[in-house]
N, C-alpha and C. Protein backbone atom coordinates (compact mmCIF):
# COMPACT_ATOMS: atom_id res chain seq x y z
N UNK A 1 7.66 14.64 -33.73
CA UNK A 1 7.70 14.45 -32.30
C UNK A 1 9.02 15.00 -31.76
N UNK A 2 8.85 15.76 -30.71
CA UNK A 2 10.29 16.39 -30.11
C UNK A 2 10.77 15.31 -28.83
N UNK A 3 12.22 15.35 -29.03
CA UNK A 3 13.11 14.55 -28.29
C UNK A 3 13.44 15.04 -27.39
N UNK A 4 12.79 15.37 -25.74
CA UNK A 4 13.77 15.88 -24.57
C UNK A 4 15.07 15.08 -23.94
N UNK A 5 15.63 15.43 -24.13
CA UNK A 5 16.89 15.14 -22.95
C UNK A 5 18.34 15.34 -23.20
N UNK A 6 19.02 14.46 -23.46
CA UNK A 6 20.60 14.88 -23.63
C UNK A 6 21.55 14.12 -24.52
N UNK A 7 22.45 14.91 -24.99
CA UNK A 7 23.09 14.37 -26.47
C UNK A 7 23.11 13.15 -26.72
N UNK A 8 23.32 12.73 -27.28
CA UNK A 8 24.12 11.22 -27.40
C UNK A 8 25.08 11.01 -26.68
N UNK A 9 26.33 11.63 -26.58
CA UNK A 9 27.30 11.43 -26.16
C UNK A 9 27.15 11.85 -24.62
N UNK A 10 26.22 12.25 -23.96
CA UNK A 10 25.86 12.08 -22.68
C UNK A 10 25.69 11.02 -21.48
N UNK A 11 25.58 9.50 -21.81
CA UNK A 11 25.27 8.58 -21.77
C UNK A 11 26.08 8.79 -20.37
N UNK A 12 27.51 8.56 -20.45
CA UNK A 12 28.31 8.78 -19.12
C UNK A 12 27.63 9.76 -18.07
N UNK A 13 27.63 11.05 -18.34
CA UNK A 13 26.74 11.99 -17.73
C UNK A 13 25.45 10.95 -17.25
N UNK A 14 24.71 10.69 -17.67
CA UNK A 14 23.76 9.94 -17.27
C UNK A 14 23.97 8.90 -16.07
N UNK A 15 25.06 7.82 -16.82
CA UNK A 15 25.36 6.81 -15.61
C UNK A 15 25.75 7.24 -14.56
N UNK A 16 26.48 8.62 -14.16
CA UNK A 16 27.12 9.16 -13.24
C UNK A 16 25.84 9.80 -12.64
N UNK A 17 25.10 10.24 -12.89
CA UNK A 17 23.85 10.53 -12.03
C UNK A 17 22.94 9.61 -11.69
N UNK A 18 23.04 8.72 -12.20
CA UNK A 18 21.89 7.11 -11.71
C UNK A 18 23.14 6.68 -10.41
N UNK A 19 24.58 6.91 -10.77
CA UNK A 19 25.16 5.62 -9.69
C UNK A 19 25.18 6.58 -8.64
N UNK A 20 25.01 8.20 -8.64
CA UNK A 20 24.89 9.01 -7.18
C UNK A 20 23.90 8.79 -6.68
N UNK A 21 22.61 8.54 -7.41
CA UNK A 21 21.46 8.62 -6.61
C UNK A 21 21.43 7.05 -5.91
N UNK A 22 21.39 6.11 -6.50
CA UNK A 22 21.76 4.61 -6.20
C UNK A 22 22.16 4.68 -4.70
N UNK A 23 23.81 5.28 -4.91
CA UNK A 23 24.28 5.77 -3.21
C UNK A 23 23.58 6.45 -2.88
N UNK A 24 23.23 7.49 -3.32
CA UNK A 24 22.22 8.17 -2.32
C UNK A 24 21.14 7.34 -1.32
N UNK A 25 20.36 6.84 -2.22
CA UNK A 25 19.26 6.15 -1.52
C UNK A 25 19.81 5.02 -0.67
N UNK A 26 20.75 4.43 -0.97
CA UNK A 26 21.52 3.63 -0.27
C UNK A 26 21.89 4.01 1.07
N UNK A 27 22.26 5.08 1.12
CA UNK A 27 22.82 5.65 2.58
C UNK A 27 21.27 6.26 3.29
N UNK A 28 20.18 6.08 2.84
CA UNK A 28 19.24 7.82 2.81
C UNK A 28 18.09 7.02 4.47
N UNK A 29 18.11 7.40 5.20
CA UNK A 29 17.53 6.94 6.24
C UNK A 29 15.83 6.05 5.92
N UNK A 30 15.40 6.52 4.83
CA UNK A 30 14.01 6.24 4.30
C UNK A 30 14.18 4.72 3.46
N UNK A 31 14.19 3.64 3.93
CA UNK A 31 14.63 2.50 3.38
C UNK A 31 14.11 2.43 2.05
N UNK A 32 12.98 2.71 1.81
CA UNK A 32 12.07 2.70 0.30
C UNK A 32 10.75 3.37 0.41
N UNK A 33 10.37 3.80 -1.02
CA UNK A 33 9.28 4.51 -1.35
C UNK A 33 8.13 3.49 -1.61
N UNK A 34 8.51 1.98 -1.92
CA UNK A 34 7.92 1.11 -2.13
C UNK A 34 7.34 0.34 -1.11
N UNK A 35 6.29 -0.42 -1.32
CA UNK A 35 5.93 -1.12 -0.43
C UNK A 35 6.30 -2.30 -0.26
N UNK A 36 6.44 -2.90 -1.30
CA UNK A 36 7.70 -4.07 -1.08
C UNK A 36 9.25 -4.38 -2.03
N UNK A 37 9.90 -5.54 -1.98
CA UNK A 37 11.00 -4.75 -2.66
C UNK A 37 10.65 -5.37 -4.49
N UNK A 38 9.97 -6.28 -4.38
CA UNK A 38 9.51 -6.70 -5.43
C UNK A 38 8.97 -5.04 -6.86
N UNK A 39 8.02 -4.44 -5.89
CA UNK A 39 7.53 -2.79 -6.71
C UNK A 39 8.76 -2.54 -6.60
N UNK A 40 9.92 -2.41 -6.04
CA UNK A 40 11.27 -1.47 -6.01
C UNK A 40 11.84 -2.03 -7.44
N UNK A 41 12.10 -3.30 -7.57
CA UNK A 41 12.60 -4.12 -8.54
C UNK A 41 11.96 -3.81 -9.92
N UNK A 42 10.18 -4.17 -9.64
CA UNK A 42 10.24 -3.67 -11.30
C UNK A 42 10.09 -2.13 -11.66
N UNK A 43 10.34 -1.22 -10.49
CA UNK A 43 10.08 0.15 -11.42
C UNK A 43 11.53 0.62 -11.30
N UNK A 44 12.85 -0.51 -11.07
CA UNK A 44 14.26 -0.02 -11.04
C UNK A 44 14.36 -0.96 -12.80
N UNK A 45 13.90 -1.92 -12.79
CA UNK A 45 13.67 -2.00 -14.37
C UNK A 45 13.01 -1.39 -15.42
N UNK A 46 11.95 -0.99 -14.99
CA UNK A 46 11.21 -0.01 -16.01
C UNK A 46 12.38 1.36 -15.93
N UNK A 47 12.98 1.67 -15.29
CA UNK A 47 13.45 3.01 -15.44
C UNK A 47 14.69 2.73 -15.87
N UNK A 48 15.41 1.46 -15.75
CA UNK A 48 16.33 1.51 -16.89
C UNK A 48 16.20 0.87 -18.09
N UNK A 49 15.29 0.23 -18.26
CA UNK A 49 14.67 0.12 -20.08
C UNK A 49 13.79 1.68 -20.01
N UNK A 50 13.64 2.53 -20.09
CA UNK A 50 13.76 4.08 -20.33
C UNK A 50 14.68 4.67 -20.46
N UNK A 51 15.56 4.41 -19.84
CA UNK A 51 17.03 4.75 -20.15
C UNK A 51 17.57 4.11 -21.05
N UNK A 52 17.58 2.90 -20.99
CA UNK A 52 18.52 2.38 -22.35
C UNK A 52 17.51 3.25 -23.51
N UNK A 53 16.52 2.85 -23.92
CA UNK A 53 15.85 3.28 -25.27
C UNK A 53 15.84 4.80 -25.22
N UNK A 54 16.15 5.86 -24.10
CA UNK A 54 16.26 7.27 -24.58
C UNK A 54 18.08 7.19 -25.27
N UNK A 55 18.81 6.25 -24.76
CA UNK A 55 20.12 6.00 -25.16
C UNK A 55 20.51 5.82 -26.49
N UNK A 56 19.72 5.02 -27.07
CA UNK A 56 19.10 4.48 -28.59
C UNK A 56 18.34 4.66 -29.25
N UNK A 57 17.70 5.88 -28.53
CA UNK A 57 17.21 6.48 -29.71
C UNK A 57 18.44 7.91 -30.44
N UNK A 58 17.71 7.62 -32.19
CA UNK A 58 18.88 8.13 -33.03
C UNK A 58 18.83 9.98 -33.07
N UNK A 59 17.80 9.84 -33.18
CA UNK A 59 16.77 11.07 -33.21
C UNK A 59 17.52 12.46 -32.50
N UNK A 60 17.56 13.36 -33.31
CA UNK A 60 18.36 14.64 -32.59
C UNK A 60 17.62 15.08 -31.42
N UNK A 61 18.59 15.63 -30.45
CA UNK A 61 17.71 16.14 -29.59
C UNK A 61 17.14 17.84 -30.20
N UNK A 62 16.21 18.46 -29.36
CA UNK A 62 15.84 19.67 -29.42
C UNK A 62 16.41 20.38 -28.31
N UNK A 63 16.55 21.97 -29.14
CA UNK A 63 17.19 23.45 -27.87
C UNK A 63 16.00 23.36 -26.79
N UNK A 64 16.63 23.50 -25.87
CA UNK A 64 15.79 24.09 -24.39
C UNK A 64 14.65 24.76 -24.98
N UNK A 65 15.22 26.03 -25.67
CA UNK A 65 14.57 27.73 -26.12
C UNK A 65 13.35 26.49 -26.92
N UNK A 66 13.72 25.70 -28.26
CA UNK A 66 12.58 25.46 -29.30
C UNK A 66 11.72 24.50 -28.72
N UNK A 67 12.25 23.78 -27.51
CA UNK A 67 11.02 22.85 -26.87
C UNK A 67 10.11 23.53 -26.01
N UNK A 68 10.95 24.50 -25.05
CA UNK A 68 9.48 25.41 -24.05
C UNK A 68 8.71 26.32 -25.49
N UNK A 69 9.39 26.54 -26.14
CA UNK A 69 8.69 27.28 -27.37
C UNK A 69 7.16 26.86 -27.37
N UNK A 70 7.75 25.18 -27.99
CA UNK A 70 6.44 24.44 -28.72
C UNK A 70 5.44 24.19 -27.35
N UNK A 71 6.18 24.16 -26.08
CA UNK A 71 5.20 23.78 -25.08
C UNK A 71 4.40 24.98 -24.88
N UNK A 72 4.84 26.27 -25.10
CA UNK A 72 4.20 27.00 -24.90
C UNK A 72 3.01 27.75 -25.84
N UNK A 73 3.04 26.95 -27.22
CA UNK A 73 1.91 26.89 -28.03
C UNK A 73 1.07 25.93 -28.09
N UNK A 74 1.52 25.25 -27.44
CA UNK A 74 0.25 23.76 -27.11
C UNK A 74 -0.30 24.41 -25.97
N UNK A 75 -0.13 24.79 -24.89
CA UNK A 75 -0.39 25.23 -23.79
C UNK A 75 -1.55 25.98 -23.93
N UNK A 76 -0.95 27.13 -25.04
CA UNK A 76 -1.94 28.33 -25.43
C UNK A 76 -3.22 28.16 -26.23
N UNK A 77 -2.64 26.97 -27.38
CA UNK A 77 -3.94 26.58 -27.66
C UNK A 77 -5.02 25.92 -27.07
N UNK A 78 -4.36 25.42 -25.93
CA UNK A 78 -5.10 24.23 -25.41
C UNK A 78 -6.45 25.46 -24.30
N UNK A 79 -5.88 26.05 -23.68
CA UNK A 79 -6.42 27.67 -23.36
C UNK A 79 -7.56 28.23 -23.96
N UNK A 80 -7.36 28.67 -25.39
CA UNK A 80 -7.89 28.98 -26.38
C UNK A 80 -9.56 27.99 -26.77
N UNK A 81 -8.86 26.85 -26.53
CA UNK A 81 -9.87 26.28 -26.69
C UNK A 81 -11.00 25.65 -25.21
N UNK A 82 -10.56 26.14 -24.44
CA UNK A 82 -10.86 25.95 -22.88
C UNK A 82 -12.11 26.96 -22.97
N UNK A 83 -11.46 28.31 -23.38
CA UNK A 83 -11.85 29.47 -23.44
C UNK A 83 -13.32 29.73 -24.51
N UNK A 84 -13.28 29.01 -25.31
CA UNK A 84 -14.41 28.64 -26.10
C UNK A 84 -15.99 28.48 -25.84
């Protein structure tokens, strides 16, 4: 199974883009995407238990180049067999 995203030692990188968007939406004229704040709450938890566990996981990541690679032979097969 291939691992998208960013080193290990990225983690900072990460928090620094969750706490811009945070402000962002904070300031952003559109109060919420949600309908109440309860849905806001649990999909601001689901998305950081996704974050912690992409954090913890040990697993190397993969190159840009070898992941569109593989996407682009699933793709083709998937085609291939469309094409059938």
């Amino acid at each position: 199974m291939l691992r998208f995203g960013w080193g290990r030692n990225d983690h900072v990188g990460i928090a620094a883009v969750m706490a811009y968007l945070v402000d962002m939406n904070a300031r952003s004229p559109i109060a919420s995407e949600f309908d109440t704040p309860e849905q806001a709450a649990a999909y601001e938890k689901w998305l950081n238990e996704k974050v912690a566990a992409s954090l913890a996981d040990s697993r190397p990541t993969v190159a840009h180049d070898e992941a569109t690679g593989h996407a682009r032979k699933i793709v083709k097969a998937a085609r291939r067999r469309k094409a059938c």
